[in-house]
Protein backbone atom coordinates (compact mmCIF):
# COMPACT_ATOMS: atom_id res chain seq x y z
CA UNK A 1 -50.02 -25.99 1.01
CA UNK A 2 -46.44 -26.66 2.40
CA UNK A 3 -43.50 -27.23 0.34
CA UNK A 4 -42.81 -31.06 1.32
CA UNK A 5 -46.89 -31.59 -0.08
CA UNK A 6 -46.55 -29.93 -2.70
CA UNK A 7 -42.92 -31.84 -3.87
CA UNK A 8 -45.01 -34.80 -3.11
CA UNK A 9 -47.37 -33.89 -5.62
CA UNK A 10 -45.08 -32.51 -8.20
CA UNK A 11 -43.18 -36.03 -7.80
CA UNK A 12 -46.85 -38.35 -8.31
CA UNK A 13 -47.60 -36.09 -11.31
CA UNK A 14 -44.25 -36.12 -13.03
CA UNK A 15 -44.29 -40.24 -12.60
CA UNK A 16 -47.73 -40.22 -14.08
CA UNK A 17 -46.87 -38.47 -16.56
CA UNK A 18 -43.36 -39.44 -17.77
CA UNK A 19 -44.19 -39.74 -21.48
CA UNK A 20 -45.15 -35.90 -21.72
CA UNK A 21 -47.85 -33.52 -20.56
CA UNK A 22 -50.30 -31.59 -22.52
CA UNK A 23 -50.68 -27.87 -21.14
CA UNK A 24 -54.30 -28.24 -20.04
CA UNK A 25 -53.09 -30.80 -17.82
CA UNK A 26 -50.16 -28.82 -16.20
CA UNK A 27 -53.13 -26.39 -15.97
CA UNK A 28 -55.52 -28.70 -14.02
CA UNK A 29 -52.35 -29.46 -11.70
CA UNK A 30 -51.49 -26.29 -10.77
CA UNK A 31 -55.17 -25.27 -10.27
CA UNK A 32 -55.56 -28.43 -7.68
CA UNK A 33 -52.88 -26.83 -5.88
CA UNK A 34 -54.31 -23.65 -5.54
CA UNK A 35 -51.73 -21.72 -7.92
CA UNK A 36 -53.60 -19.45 -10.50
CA UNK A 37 -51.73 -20.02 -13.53
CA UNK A 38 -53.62 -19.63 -16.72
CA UNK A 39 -53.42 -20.55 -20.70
CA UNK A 40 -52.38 -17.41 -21.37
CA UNK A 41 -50.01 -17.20 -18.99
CA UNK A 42 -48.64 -20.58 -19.96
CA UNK A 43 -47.95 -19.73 -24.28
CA UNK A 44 -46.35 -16.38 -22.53
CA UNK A 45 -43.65 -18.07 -20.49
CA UNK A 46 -43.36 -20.37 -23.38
CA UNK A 47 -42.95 -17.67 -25.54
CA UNK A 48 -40.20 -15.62 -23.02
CA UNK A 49 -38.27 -19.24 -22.85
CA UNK A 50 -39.26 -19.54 -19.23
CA UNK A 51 -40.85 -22.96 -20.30
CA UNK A 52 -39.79 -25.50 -22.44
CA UNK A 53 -41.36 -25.95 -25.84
CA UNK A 54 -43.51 -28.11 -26.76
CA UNK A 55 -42.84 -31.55 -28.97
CA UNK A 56 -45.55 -32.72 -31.55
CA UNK A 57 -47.31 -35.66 -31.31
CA UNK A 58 -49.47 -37.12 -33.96
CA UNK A 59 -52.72 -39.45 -33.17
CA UNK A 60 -52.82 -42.76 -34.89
CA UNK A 61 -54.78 -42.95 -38.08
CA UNK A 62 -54.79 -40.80 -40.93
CA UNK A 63 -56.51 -36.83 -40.27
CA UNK A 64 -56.17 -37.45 -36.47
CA UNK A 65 -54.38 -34.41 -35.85
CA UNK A 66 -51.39 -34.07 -33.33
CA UNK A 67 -51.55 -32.41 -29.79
CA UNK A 68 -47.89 -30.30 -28.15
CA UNK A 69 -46.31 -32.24 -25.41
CA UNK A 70 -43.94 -31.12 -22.96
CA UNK A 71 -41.80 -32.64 -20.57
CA UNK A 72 -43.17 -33.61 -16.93
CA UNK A 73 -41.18 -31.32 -15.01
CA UNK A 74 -43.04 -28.59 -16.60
CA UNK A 75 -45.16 -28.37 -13.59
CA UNK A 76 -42.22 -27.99 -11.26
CA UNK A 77 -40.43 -24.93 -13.31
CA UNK A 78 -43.97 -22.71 -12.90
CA UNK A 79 -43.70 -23.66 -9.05
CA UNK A 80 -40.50 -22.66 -8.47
């Protein structure tokens, strides 16, 4: 994939995903565009500060739990 599609890509996923974006979903991304990048891989460069952390976010409701959410552009720092 060039660099102009992929930017293109990066750009539609970061505006559908302003709010925040869960890890599997960064995951799914980066697997569409053919870039093996694993969970494992992911908590590591979150661990070495390569990534951002995480921000919780609790569901509605009482005993919903809560899910990590990073920023959009977390996509973008793994491609670059």
């Amino acid at each position: 994939m060039n660099d102009a599609m992929l930017e293109k890509h990066l750009e539609q996923f970061e505006t559908e995903h302003a709010s925040g974006v869960t890890s599997a979903e960064v995951i799914a991304f980066l697997k569409r565009q053919e870039i093996r990048f694993t969970e494992a891989t992911f908590r590591k460069y979150v661990q070495l500060g390569l990534l951002p952390r995480s921000r919780r976010v609790g569901a509605k409701g009482k005993h919903q739990g809560s899910w990590g959410l990073y920023p959009s552009w977390t996509a973008r720092q793994v491609t670059t």
